[in-house]
C-alpha atoms as a PDB file:
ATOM      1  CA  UNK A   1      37.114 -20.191  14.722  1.00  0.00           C
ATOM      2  CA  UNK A   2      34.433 -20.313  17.578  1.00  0.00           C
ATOM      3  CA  UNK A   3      32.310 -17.189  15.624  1.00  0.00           C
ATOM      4  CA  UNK A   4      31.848 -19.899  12.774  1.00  0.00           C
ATOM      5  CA  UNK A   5      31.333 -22.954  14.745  1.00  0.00           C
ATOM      6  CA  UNK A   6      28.454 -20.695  15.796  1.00  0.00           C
ATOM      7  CA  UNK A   7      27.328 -19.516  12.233  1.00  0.00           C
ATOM      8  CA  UNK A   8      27.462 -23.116  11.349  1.00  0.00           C
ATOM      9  CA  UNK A   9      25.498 -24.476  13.861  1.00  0.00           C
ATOM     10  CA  UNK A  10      23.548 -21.807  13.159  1.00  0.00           C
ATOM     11  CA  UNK A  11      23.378 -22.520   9.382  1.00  0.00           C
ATOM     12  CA  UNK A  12      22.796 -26.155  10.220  1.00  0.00           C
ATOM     13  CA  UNK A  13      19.600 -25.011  12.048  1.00  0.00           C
ATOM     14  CA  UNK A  14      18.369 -23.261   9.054  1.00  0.00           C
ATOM     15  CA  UNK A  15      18.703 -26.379   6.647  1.00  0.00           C
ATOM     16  CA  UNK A  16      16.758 -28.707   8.851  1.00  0.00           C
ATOM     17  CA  UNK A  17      13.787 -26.192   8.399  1.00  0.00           C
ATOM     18  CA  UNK A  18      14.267 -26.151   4.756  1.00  0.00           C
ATOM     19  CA  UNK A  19      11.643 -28.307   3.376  1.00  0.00           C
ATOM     20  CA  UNK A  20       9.463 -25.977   5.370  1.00  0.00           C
ATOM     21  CA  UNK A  21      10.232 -23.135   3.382  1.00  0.00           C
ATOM     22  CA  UNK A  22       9.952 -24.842   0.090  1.00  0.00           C
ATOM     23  CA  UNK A  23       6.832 -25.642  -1.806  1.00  0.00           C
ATOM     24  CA  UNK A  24       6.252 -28.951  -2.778  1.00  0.00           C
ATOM     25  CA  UNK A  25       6.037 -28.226  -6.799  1.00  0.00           C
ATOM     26  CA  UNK A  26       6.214 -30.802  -9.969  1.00  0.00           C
ATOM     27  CA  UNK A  27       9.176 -29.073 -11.749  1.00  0.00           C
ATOM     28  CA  UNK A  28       9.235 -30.770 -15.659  1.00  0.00           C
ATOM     29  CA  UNK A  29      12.675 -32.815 -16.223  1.00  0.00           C
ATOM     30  CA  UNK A  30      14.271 -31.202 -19.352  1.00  0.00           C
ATOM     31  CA  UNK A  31      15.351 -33.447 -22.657  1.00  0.00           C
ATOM     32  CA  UNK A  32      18.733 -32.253 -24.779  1.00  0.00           C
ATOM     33  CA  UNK A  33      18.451 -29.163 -26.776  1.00  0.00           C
ATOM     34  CA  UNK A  34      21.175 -30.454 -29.323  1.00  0.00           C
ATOM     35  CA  UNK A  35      20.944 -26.956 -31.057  1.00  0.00           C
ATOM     36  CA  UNK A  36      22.278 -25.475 -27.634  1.00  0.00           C
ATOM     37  CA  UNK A  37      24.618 -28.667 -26.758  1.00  0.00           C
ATOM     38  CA  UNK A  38      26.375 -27.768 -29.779  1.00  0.00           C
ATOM     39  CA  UNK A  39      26.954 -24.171 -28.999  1.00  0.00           C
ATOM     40  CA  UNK A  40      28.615 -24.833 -25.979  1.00  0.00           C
ATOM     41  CA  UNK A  41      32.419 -24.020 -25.968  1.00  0.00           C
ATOM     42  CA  UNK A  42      34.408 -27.690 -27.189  1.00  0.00           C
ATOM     43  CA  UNK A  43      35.976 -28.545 -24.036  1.00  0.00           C
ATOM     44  CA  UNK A  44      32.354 -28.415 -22.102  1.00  0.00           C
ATOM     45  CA  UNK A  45      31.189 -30.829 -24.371  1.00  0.00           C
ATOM     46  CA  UNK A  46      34.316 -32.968 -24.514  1.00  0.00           C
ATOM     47  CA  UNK A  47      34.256 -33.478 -20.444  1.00  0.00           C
ATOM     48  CA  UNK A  48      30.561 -33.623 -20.701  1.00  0.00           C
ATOM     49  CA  UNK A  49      30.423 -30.931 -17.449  1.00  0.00           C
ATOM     50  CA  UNK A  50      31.324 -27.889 -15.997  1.00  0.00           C
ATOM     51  CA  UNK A  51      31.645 -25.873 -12.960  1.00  0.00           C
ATOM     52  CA  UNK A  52      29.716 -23.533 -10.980  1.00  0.00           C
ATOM     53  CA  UNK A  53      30.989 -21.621  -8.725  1.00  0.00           C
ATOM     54  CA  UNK A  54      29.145 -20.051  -5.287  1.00  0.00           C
ATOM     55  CA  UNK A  55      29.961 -18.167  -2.312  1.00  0.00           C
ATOM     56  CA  UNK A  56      28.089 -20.195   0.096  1.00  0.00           C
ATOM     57  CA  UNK A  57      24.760 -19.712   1.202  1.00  0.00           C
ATOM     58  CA  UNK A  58      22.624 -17.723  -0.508  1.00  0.00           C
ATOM     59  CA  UNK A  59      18.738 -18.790   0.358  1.00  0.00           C
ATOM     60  CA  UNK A  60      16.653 -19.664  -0.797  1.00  0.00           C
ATOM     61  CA  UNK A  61      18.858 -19.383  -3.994  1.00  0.00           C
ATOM     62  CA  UNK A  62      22.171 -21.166  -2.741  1.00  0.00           C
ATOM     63  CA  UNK A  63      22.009 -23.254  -0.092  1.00  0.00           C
ATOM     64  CA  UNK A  64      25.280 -24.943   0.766  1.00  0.00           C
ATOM     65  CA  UNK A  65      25.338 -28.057   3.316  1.00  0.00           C
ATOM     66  CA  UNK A  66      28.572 -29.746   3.265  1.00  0.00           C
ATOM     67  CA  UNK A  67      29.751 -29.919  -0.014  1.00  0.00           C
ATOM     68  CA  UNK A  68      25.553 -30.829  -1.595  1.00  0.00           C
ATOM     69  CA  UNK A  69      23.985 -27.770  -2.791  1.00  0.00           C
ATOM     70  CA  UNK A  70      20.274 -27.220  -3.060  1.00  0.00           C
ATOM     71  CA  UNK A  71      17.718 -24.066  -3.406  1.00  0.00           C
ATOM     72  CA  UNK A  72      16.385 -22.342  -6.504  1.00  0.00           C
ATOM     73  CA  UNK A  73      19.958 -21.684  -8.205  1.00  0.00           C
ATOM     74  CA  UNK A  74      20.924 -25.934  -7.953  1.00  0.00           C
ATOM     75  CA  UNK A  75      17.413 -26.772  -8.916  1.00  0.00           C
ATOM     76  CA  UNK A  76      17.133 -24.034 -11.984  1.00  0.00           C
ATOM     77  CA  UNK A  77      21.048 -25.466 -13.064  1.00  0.00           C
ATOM     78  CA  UNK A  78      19.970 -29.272 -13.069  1.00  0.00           C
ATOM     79  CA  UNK A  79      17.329 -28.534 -15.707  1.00  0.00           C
ATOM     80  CA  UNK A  80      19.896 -26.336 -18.050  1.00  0.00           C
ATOM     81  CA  UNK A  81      22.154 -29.609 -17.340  1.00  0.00           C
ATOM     82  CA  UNK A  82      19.437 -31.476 -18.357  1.00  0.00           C
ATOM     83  CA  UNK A  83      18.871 -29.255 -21.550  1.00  0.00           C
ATOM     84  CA  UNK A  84      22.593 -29.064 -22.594  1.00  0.00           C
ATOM     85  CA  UNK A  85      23.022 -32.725 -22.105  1.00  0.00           C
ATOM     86  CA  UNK A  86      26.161 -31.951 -19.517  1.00  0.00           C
ATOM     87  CA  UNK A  87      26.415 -32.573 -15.909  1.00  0.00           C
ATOM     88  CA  UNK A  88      27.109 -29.127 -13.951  1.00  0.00           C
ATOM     89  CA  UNK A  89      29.093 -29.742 -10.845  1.00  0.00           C
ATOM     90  CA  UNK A  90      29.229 -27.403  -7.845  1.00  0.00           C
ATOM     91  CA  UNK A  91      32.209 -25.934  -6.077  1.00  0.00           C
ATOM     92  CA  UNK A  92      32.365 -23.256  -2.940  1.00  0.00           C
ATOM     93  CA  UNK A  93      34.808 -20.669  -2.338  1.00  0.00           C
ATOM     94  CA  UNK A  94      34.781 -17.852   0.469  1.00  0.00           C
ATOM     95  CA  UNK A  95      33.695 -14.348  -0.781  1.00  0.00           C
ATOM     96  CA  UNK A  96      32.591 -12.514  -3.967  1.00  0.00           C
ATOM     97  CA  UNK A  97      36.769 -11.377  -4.337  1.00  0.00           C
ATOM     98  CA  UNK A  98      37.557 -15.525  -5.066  1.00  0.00           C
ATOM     99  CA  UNK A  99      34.870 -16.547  -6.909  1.00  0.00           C
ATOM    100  CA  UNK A 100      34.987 -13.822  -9.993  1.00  0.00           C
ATOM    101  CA  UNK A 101      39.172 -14.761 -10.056  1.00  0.00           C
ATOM    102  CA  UNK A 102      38.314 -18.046 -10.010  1.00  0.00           C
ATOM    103  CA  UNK A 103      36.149 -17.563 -13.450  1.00  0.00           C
ATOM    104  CA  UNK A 104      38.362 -15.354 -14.933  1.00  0.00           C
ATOM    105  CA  UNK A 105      41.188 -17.794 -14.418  1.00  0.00           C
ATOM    106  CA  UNK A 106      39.533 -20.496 -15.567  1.00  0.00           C
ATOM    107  CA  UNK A 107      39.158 -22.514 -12.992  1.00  0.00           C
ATOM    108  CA  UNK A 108      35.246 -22.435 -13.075  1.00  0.00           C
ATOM    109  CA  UNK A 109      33.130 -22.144 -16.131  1.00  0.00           C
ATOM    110  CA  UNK A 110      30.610 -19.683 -14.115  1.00  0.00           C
ATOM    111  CA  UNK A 111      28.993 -18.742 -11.253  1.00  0.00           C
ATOM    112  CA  UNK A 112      24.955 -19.412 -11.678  1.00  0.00           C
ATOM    113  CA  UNK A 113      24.405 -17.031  -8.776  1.00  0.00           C
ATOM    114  CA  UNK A 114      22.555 -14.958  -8.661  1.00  0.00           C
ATOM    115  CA  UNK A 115      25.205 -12.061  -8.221  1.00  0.00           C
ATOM    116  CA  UNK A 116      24.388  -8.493  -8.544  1.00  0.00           C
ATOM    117  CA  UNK A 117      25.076  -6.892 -12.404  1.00  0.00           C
ATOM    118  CA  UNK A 118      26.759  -3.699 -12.317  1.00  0.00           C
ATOM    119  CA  UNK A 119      28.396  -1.512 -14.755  1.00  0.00           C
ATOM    120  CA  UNK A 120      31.256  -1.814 -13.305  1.00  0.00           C
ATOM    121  CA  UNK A 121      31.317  -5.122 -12.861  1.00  0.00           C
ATOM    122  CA  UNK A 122      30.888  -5.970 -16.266  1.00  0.00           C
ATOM    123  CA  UNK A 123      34.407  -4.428 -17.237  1.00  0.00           C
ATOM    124  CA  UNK A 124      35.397  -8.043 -16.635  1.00  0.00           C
ATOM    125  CA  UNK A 125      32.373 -10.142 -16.806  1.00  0.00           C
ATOM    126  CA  UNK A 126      28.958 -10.991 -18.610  1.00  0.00           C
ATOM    127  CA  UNK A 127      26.226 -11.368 -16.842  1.00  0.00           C
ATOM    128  CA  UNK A 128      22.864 -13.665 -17.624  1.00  0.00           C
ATOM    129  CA  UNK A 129      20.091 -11.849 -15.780  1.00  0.00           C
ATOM    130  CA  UNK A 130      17.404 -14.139 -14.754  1.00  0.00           C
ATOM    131  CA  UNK A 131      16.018 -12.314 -11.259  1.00  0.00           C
ATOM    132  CA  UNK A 132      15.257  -8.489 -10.286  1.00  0.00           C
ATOM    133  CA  UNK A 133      16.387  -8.228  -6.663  1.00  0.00           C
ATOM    134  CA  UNK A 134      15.406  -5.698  -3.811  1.00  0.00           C
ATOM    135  CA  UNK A 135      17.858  -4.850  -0.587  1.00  0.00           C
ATOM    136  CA  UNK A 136      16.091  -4.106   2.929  1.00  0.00           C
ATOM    137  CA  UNK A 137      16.743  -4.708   6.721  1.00  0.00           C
ATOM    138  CA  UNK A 138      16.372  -7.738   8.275  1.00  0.00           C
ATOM    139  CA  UNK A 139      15.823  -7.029  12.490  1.00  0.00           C
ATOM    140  CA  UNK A 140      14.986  -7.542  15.504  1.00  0.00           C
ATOM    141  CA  UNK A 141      11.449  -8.323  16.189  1.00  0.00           C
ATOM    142  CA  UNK A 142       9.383  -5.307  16.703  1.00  0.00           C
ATOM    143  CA  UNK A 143      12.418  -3.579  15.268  1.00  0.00           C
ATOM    144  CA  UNK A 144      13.469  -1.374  18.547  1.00  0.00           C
ATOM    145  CA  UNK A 145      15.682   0.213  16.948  1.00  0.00           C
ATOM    146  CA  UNK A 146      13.457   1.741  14.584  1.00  0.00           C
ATOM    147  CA  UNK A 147      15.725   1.178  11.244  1.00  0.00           C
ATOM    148  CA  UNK A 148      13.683   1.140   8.412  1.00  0.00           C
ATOM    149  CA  UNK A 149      15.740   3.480   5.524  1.00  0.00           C
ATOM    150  CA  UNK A 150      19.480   4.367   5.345  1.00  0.00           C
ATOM    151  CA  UNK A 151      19.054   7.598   7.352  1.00  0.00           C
ATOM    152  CA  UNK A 152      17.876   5.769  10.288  1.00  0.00           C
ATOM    153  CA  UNK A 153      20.699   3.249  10.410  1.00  0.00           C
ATOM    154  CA  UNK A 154      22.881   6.104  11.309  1.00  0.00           C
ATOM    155  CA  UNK A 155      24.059   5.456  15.261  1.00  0.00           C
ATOM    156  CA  UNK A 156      23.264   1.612  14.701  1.00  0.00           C
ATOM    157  CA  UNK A 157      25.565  -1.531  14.349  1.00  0.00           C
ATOM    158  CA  UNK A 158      24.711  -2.367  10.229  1.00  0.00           C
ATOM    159  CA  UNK A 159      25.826  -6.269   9.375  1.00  0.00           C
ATOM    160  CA  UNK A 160      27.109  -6.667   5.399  1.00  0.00           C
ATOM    161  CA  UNK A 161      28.303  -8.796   2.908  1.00  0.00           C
ATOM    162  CA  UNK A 162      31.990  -8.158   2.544  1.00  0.00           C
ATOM    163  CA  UNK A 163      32.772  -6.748  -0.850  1.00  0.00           C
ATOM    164  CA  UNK A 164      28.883  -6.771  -2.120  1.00  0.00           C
ATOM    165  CA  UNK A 165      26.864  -3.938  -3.396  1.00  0.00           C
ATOM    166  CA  UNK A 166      25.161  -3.022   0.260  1.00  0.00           C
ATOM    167  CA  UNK A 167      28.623  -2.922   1.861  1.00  0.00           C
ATOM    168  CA  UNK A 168      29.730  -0.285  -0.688  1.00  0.00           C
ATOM    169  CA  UNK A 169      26.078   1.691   0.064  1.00  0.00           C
ATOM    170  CA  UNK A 170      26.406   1.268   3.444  1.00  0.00           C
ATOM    171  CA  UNK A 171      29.930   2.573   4.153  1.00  0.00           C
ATOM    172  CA  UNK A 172      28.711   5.799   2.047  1.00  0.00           C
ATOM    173  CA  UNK A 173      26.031   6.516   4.666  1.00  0.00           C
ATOM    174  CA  UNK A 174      28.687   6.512   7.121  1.00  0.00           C
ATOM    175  CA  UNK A 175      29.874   9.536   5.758  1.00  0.00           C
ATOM    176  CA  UNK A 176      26.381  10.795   5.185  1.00  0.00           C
ATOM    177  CA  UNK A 177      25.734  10.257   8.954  1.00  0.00           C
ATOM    178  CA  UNK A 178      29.020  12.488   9.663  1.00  0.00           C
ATOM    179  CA  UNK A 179      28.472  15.017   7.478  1.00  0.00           C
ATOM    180  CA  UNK A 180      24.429  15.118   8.730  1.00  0.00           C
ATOM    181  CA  UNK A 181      25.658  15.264  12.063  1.00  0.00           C
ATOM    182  CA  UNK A 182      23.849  12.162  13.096  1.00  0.00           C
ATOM    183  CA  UNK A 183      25.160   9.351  15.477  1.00  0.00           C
ATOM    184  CA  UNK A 184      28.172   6.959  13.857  1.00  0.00           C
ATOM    185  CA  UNK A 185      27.065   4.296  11.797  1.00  0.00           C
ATOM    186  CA  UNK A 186      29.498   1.240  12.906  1.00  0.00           C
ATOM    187  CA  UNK A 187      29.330  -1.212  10.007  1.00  0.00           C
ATOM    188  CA  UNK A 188      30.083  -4.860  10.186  1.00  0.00           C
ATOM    189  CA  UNK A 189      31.002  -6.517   7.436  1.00  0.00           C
ATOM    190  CA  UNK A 190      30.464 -10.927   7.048  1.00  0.00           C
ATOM    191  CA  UNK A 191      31.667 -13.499   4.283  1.00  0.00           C
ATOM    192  CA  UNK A 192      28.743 -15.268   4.454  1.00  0.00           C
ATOM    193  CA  UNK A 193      24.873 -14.828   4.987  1.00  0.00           C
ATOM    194  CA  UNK A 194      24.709 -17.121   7.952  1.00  0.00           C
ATOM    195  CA  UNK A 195      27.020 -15.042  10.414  1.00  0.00           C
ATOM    196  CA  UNK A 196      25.282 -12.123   9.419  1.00  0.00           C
ATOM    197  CA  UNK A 197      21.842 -13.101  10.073  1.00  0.00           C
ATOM    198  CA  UNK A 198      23.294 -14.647  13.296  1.00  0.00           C
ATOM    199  CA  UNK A 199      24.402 -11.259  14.482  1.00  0.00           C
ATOM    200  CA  UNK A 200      21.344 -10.043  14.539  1.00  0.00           C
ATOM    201  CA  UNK A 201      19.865 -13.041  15.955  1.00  0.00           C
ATOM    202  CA  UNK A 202      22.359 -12.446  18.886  1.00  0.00           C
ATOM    203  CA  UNK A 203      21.908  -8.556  18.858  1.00  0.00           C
ATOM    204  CA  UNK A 204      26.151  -7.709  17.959  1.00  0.00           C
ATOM    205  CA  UNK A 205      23.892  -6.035  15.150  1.00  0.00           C
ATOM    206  CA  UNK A 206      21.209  -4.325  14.752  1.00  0.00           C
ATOM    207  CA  UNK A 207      20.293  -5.258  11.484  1.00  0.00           C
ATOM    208  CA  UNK A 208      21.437  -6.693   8.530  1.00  0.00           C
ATOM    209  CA  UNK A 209      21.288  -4.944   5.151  1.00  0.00           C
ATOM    210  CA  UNK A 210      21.033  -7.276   2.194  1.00  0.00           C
ATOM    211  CA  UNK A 211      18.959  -9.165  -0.910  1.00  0.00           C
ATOM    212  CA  UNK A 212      15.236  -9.398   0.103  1.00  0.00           C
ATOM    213  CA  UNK A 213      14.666 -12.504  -1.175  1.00  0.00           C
ATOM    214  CA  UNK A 214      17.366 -14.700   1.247  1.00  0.00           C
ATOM    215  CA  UNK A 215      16.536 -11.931   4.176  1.00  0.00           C
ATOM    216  CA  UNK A 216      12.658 -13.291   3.265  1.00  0.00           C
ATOM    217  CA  UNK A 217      13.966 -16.990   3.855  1.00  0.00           C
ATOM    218  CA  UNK A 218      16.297 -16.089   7.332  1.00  0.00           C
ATOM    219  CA  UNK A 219      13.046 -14.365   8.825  1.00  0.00           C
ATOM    220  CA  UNK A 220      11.036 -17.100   7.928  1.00  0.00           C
ATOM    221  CA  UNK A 221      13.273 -19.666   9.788  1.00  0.00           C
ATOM    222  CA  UNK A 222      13.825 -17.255  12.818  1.00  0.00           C
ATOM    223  CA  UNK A 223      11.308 -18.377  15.003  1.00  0.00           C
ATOM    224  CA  UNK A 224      10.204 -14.801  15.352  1.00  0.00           C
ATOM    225  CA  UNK A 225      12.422 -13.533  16.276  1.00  0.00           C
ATOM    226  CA  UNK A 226      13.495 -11.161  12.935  1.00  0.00           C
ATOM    227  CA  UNK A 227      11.058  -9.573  10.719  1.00  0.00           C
ATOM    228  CA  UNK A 228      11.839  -7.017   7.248  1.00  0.00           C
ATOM    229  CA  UNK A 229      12.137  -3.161   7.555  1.00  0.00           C
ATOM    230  CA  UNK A 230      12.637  -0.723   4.931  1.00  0.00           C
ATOM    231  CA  UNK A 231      10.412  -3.078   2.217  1.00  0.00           C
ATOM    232  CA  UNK A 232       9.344  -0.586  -1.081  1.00  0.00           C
ATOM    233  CA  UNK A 233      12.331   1.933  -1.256  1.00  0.00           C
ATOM    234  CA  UNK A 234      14.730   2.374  -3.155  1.00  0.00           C
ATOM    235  CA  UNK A 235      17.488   2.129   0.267  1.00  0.00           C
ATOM    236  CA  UNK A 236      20.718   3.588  -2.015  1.00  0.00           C
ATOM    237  CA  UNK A 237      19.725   1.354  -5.387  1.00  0.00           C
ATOM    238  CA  UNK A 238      17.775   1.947  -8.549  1.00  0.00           C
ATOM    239  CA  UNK A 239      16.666  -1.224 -10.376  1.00  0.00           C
ATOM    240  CA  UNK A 240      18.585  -3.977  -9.383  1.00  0.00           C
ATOM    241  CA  UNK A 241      19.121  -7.402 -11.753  1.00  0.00           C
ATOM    242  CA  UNK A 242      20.919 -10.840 -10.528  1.00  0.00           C
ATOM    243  CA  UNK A 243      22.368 -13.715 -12.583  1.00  0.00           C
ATOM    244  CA  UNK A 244      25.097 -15.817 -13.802  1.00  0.00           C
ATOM    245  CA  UNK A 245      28.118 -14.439 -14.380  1.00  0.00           C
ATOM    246  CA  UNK A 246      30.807 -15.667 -16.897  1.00  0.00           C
ATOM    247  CA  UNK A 247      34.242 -14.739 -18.497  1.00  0.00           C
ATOM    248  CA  UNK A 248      33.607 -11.547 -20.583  1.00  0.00           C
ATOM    249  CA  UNK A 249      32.962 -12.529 -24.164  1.00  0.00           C
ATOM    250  CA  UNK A 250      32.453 -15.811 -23.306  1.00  0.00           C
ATOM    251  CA  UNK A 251      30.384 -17.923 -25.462  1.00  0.00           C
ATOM    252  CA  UNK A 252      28.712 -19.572 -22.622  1.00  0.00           C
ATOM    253  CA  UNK A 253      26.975 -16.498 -22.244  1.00  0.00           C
ATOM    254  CA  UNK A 254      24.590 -16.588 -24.767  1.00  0.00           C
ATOM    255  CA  UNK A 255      24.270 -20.192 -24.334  1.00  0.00           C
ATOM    256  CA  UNK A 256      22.609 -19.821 -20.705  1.00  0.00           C
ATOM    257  CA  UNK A 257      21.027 -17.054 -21.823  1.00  0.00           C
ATOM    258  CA  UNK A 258      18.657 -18.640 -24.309  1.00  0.00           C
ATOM    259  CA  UNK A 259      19.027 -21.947 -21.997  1.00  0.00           C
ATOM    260  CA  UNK A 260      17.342 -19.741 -19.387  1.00  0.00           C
ATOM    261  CA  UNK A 261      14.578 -18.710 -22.348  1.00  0.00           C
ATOM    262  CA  UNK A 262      13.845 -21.657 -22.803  1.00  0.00           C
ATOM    263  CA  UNK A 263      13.056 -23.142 -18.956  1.00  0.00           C
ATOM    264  CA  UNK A 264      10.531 -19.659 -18.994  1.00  0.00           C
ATOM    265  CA  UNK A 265       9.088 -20.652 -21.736  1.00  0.00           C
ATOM    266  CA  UNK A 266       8.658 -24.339 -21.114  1.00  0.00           C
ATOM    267  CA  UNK A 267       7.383 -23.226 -17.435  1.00  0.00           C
ATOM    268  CA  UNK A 268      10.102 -24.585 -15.398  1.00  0.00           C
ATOM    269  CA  UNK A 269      11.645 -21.467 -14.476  1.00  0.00           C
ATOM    270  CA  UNK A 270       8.203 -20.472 -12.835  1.00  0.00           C
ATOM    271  CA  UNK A 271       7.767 -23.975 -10.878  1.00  0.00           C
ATOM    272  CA  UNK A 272      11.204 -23.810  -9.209  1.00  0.00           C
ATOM    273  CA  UNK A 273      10.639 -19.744  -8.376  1.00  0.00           C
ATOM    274  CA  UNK A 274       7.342 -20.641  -6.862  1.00  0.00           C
ATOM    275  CA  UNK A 275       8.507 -23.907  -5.234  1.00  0.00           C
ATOM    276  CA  UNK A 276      11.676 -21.272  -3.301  1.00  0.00           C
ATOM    277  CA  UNK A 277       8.906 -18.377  -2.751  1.00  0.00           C
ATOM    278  CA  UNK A 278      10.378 -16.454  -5.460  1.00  0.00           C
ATOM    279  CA  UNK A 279       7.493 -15.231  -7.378  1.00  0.00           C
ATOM    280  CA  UNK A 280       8.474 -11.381  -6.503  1.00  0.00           C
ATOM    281  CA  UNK A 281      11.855 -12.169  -7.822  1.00  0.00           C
ATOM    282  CA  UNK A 282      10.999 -13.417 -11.481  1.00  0.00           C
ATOM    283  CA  UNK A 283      11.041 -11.163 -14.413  1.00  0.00           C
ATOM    284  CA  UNK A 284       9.634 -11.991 -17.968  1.00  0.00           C
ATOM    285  CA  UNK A 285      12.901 -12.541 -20.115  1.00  0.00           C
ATOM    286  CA  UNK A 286      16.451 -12.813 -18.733  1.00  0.00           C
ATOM    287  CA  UNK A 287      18.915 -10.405 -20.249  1.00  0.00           C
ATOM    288  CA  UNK A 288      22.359  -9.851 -20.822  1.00  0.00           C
ATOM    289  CA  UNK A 289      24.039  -7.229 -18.896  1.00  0.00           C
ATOM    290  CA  UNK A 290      20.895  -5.519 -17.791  1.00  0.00           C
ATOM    291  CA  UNK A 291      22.676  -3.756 -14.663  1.00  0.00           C
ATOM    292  CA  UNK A 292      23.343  -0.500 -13.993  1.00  0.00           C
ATOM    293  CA  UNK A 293      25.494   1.766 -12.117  1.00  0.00           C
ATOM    294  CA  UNK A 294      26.858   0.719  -8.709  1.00  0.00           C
ATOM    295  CA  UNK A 295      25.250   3.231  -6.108  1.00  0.00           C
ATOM    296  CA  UNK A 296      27.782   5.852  -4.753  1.00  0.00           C
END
């Protein structure tokens, strides 16, 4: 309990600097599509909403204060709202694990994300692939350690998300580092983004191995104290694509698919990327089910 009184305290921190990070950018209010409105699935459009779900804090994507939700990802799903003429409500559950069961069940209608797309992944799920994604270090200032690729984390304290993509590389170059003869690699795995930026913060890690572009935004509201290592390789991952993520078959699919089209081609999708500090993230036409195979 006391480890996320800290992270939240810590998280708190991190909003009050928010308006910092973000641009102030004229992002164009959206008017119904009817075409799309009347794609959507019958119950959407008889309640007039649905739900997305998130993980918590994901910045500058997700970020989650109390139960209000701002960022890129809450700004990018008021204007498909807007477009489909429905309100899209926000709900928060704790780890990757519960949010895909709660789609599946039905609880939620999606998750906007962005989540990682994966082959394997997509067994169960469609995903709407609106950002390419990158996975480096976050440490210490001057980065003493000297981490800047997988090899080098061996004999270092590596913070993770629990049950993402980096936790699955990571715990493979534990073996690596074993069978290399190298110093143990002692991984530490977080539910959240907050805690695990905060360990490295406090130095119970040495660095934190994750999405560039919220590892971009923690560094940014660090005072200096963190900077990016391992920036322009590959670190265990070929190309990498993000998005929404709904039932499989689902016809929402499609729907925020060409919803998403549209806010490129209208130039909304741009503003809110530039207004987070996106631009590196954007990609010329969102996809469906553009991932690939989850690294070994």
């Amino acid at each position: 309990m006391h480890s996320k009184l800290i992270a939240s305290a810590a998280l708190l921190g991190l909003m009050m600097t928010t308006s910092v990070f973000a641009e102030e950018t004229a992002v164009p209010k959206q008017t119904v599509n009817d075409a799309l409105h009347a794609r959507l699935p019958e119950k959407i459009r008889t309640d007039g909403k649905m739900i997305s779900v998130n993980n918590g804090s994901f910045p500058p994507y997700e970020i989650v204060t109390g139960t209000k939700l701002t960022g890129a990802s809450a700004d990018l799903t008021d204007a498909i709202g807007q477009m489909l003429g429905v309100t899209i409500e926000h709900e928060t559950v704790s780890g990757l694990t519960a949010l895909l069961a709660g789609i599946n069940s039905g609880r939620y209608q999606f998750a906007f994300g962005p989540i990682g797309d994966f082959k394997t992944r997509e067994e169960a799920n469609d995903f709407v692939d609106w950002v390419q994604e990158y996975v480096v270090f976050s440490v210490q200032k001057g980065n003493p350690k000297a981490i800047g690729s997988l090899d080098s984390a061996c004999g270092n304290r590596i913070a993770v998300m629990a049950g993402g993509s980096a936790e699955k590389v990571i715990q493979a170059q534990v073996e690596k580092c074993k069978t290399d003869g190298k110093p143990a690699l002692e991984v530490q795995s977080y539910t959240d983004q907050p805690s695990s930026i905060l360990a490295v913060r406090s130095k119970r890690a040495d660095a934190f191995f994750s999405s560039q572009a919220p590892l971009t935004y923690f560094v940014s509201q660090a005072n200096g104290q963190l900077e990016l290592s391992g920036v322009g390789q590959k670190n265990g991952f070929d190309d990498l694509y993000q998005g929404a993520v709904v039932p499989k078959g689902s016809p929402l699919g499609p729907v925020l698919l060409d919803s998403i089209k549209a806010l490129m081609d209208n130039g909304a999708y741009a503003a809110i990327m530039k207004k987070w500090g996106l631009e590196n993230n954007m990609i010329k036409q969102p996809g469906l089910n553009l991932g690939g195979a989850l690294p070994k």
